[in-house]
Protein backbone atom coordinates (compact mmCIF):
# COMPACT_ATOMS: atom_id res chain seq x y z
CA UNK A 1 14.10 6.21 26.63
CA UNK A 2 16.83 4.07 25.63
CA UNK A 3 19.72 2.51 27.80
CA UNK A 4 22.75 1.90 27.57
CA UNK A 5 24.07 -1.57 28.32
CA UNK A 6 27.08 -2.53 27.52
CA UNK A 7 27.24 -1.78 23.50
CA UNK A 8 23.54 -2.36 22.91
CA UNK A 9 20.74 -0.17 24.21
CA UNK A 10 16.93 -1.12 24.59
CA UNK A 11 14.12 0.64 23.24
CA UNK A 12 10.49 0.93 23.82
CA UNK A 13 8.10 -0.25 21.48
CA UNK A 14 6.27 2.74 20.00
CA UNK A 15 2.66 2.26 22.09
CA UNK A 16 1.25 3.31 18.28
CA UNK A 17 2.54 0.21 17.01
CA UNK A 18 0.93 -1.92 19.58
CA UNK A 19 -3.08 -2.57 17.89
CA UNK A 20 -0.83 -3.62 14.65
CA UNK A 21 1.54 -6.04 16.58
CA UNK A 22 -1.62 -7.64 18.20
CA UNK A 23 -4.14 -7.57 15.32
CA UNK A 24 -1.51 -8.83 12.32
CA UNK A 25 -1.46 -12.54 13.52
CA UNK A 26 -5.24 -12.79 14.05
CA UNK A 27 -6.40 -10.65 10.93
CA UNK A 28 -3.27 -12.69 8.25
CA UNK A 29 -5.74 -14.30 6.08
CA UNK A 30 -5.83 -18.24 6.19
CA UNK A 31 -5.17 -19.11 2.75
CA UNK A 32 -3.58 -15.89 0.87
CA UNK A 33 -2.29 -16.70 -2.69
CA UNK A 34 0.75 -13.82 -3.84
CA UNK A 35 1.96 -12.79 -7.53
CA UNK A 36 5.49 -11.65 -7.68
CA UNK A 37 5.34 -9.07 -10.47
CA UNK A 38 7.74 -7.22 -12.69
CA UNK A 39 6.30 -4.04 -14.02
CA UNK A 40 7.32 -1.75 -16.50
CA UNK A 41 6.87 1.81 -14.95
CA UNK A 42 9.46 4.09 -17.46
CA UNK A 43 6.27 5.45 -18.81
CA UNK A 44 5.24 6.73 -15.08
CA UNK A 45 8.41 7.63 -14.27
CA UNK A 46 8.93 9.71 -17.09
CA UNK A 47 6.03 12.08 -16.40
CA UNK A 48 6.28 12.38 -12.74
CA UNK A 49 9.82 13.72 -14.07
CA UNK A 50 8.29 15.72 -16.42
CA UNK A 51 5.44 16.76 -13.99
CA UNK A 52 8.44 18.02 -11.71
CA UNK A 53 9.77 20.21 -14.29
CA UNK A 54 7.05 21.71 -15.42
CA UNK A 55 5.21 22.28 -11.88
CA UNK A 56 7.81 22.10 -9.15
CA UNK A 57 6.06 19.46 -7.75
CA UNK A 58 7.13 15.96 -6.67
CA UNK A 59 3.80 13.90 -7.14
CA UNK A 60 4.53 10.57 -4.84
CA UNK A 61 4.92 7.63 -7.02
CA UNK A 62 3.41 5.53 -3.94
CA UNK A 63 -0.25 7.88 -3.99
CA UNK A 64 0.59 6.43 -8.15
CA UNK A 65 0.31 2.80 -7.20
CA UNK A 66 -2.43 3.68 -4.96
CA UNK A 67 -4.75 5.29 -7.34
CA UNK A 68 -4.11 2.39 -9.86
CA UNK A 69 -4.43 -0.46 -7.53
CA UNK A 70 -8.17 1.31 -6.30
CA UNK A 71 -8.82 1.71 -10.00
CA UNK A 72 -8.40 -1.88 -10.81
CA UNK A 73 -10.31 -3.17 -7.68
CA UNK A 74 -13.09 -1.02 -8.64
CA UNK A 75 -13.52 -2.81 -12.08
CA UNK A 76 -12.91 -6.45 -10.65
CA UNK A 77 -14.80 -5.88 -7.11
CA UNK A 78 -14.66 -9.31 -6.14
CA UNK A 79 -11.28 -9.37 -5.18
CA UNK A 80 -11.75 -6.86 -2.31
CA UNK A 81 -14.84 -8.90 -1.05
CA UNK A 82 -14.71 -10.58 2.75
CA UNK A 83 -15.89 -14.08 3.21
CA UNK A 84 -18.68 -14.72 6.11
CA UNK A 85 -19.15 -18.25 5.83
CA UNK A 86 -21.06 -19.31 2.54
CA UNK A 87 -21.19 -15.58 1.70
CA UNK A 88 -19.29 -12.75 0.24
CA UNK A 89 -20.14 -9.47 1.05
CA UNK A 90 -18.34 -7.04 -1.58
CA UNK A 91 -18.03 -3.17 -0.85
CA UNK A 92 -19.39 -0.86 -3.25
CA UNK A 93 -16.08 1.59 -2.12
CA UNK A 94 -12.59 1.18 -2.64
CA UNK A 95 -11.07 2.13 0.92
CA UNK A 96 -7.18 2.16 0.56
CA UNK A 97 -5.35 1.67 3.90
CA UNK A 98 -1.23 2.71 3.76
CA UNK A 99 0.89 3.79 6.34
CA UNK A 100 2.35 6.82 6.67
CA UNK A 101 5.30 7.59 8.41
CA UNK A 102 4.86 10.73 11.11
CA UNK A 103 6.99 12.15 13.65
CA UNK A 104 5.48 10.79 17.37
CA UNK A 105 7.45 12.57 20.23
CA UNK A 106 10.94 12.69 18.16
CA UNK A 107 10.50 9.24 16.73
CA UNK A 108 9.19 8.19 13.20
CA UNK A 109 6.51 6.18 13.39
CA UNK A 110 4.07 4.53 10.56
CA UNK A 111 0.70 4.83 11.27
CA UNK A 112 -2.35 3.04 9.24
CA UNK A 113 -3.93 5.56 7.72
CA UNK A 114 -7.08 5.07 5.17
CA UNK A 115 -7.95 7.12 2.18
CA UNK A 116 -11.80 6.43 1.45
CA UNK A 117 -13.30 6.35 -2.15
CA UNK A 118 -9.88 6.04 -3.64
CA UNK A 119 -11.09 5.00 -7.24
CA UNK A 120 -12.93 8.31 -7.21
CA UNK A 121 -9.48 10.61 -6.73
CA UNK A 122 -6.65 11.64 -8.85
CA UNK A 123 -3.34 10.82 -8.16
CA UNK A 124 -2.82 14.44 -7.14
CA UNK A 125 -6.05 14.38 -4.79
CA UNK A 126 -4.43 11.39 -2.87
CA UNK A 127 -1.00 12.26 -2.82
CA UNK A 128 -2.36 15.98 -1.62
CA UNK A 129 -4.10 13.99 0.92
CA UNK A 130 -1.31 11.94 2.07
CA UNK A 131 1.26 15.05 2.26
CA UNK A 132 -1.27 16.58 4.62
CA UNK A 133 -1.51 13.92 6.86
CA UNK A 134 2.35 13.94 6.91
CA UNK A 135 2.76 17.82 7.16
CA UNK A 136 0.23 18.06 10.27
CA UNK A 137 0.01 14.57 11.62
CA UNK A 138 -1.32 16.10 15.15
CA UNK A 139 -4.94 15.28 14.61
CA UNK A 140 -4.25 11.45 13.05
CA UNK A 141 -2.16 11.34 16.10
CA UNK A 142 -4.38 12.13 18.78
CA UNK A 143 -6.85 9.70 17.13
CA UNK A 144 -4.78 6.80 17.57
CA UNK A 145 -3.28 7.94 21.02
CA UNK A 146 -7.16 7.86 22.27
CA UNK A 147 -8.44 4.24 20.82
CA UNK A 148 -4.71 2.85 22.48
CA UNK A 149 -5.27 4.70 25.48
CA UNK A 150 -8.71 2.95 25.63
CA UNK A 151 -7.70 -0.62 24.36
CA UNK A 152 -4.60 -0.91 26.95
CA UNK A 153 -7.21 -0.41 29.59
CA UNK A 154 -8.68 -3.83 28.28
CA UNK A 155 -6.89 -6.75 29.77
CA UNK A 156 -4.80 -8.53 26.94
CA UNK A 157 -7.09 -11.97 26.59
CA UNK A 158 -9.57 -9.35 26.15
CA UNK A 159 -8.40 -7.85 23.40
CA UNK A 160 -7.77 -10.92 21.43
CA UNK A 161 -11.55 -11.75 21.94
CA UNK A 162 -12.34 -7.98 20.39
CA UNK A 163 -9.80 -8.85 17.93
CA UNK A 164 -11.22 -11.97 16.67
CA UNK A 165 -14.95 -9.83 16.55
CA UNK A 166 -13.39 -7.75 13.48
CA UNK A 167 -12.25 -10.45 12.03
CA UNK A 168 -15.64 -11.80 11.54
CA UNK A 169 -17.42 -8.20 10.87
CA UNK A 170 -16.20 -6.53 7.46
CA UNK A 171 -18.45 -3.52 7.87
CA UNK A 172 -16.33 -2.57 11.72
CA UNK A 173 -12.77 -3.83 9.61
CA UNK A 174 -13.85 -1.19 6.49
CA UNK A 175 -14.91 1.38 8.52
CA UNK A 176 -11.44 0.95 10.77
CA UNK A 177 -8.94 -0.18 8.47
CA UNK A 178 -10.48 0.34 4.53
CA UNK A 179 -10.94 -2.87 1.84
CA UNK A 180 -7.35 -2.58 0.23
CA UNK A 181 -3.64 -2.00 1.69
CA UNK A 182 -0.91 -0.74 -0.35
CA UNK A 183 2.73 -0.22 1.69
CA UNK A 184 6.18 0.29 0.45
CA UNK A 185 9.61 -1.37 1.49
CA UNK A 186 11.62 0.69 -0.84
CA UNK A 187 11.18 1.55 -4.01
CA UNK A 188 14.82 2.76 -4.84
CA UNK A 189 17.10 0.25 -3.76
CA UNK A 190 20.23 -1.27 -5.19
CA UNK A 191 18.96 -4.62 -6.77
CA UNK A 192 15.96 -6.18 -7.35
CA UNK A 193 13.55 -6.94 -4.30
CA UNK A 194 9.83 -7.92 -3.66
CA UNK A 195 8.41 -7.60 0.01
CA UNK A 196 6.45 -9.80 1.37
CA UNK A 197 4.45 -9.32 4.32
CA UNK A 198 1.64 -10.91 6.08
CA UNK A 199 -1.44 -10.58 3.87
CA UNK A 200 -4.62 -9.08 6.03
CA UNK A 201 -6.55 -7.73 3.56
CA UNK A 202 -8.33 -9.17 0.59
CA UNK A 203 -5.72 -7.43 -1.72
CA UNK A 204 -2.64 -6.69 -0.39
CA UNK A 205 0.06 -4.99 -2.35
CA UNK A 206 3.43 -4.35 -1.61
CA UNK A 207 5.88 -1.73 -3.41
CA UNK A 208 9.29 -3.29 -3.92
CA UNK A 209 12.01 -1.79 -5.32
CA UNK A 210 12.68 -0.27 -8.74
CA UNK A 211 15.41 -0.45 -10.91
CA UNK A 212 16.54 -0.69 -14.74
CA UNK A 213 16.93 -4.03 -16.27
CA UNK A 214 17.21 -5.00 -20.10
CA UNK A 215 13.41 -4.74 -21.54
CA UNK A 216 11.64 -5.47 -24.98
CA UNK A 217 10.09 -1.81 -25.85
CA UNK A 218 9.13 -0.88 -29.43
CA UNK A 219 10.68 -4.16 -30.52
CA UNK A 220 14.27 -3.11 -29.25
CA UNK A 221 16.03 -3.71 -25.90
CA UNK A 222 16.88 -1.28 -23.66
CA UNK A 223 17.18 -0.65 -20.13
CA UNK A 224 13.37 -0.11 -18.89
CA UNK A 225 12.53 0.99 -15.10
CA UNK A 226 10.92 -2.26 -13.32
CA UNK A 227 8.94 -2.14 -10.54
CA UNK A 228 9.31 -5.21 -8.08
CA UNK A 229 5.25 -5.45 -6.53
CA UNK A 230 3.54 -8.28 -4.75
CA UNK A 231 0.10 -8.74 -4.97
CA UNK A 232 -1.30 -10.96 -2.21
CA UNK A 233 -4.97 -12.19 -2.60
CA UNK A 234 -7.42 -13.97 -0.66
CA UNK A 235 -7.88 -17.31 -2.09
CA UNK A 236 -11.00 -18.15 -0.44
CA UNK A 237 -13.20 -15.26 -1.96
CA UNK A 238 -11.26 -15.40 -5.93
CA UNK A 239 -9.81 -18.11 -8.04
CA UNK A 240 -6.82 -18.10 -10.77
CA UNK A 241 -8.95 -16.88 -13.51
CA UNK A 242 -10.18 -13.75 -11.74
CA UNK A 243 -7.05 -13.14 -9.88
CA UNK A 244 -5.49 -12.87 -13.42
CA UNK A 245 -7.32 -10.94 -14.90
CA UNK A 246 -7.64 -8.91 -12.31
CA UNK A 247 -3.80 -8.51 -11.90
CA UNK A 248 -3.46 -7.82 -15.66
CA UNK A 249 -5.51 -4.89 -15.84
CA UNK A 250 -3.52 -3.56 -12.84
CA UNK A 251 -0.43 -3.78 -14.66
CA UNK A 252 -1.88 -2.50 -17.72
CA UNK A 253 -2.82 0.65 -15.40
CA UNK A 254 0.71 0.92 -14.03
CA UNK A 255 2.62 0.29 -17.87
CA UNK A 256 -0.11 2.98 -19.56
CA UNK A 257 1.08 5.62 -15.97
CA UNK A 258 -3.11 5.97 -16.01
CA UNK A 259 -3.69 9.22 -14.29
CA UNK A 260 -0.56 10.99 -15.03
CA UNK A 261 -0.67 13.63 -17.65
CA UNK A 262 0.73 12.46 -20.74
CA UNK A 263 4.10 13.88 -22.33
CA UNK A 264 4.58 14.46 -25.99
CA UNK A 265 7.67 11.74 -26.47
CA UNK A 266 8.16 8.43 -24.14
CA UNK A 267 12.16 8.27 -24.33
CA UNK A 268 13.33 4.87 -23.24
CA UNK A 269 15.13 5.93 -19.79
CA UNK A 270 18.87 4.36 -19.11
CA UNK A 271 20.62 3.80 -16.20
CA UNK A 272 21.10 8.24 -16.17
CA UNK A 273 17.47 8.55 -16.10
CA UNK A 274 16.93 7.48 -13.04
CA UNK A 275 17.14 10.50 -9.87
């Protein structure tokens, strides 16, 4: 509960929170390497509007990026792979970790939350999926409650040491926190913005904002919708060459809006397009 003091207050740290606050330092990978792209996502946009229309509903552009980023890692598997020493050990699965933002007791709180198999759904199967987490986010919620309840009966050095074991064990870090995060610091803001975070995954990608900005399309400019994402990579488990290509074919995924039904005309949204 908060006090008052003076013109400030203090809060509690949300006791969900407290695994990420611990595990972020020791799981941030030791030699990430990030891409700041610029993507063109007008396409998308348009028929998730058009979707809307015709259906009522609001697909989530975020469970968009999702199924594209787990489509991409599924054709370039490497980049999702976890380094033991002189070996790799690569996941058949694409396991996409995001946080979702619940209500806890009054207060909104993100909680990790992993959508298994991800290059094997639709964009409506995972946004479905992610809307019912967020509709009835009781059982997610008395999931985490228990494994904190356990782990703050661990003294803190403790902890570190059982935080250091997942480090080194991919299977327990897949089976607790996926292969893959996507999160989101705002897609609709007022300028352009990239987030950058710590990276603790092998691919890390993070939804910046999107807005219009002067674009070559069909050999004209116009204004075109552009996505700010970072992609942060593992540098110890890919190189340049397959990081490229492997960030090309995402884009390609994201520019083409692979997943979303297609709409008869593409009209090159303006500033009025946007909601």
């Amino acid at each position: 509960m908060a006090a008052a003091r003076g013109g400030w207050r203090i809060d509690r740290v949300p006791v969900e929170r407290l695994p990420q606050i611990e595990m972020m330092p020791v799981l941030a990978l030791r030699n990430p390497m990030y891409a700041y792209l610029e993507i063109d996502v007008s396409s998308a946009r348009q028929r998730l509007r058009v979707h809307l229309q015709h259906t009522g509903e609001r697909l989530s552009f975020t469970a968009f990026v999702i199924a594209c980023v787990a489509r991409a890692v599924d054709e370039h598997r490497q980049v999702q792979a976890f380094r033991r020493g002189r070996r790799l050990l690569i996941f058949d699965q694409v396991d996409v970790a995001t946080m979702v933002e619940v209500d806890a007791d009054g207060t909104r709180v993100p909680l990790l939350y992993v959508i298994r198999d991800a290059a094997a759904m639709s964009v409506a199967e995972i946004h479905a999926e992610i809307r019912a987490v967020q509709e009835d986010p009781a059982p997610l919620l008395q999931q985490k409650q228990g494994q904190i309840e356990r782990l703050r009966r661990v003294p803190r050095p403790l902890r570190w040491l059982l935080w250091r074991a997942l480090l080194r064990t991919p299977r327990l870090r897949r089976r607790f926190g996926g292969t893959v995060m996507v999160t989101t610091v705002g897609t609709f803001g007022v300028g352009r913005g990239w987030g950058h975070g710590l990276a603790c995954y092998p691919v890390t990608v993070t939804i910046g904002a999107i807005t219009p900005a002067p674009h070559i399309h069909a050999h004209e400019l116009d204004n075109r919708e552009q996505l700010c994402l970072t992609v942060g990579l593992d540098h110890e488990v890919v190189d340049g060459g397959p990081a490229t290509r492997f960030l090309g074919f995402l884009q390609a995924l994201l520019e083409e809006g692979e997943g979303l039904d297609p709409v008869l005309s593409d009209p090159s949204p303006g500033l009025t397009a946007l909601p």
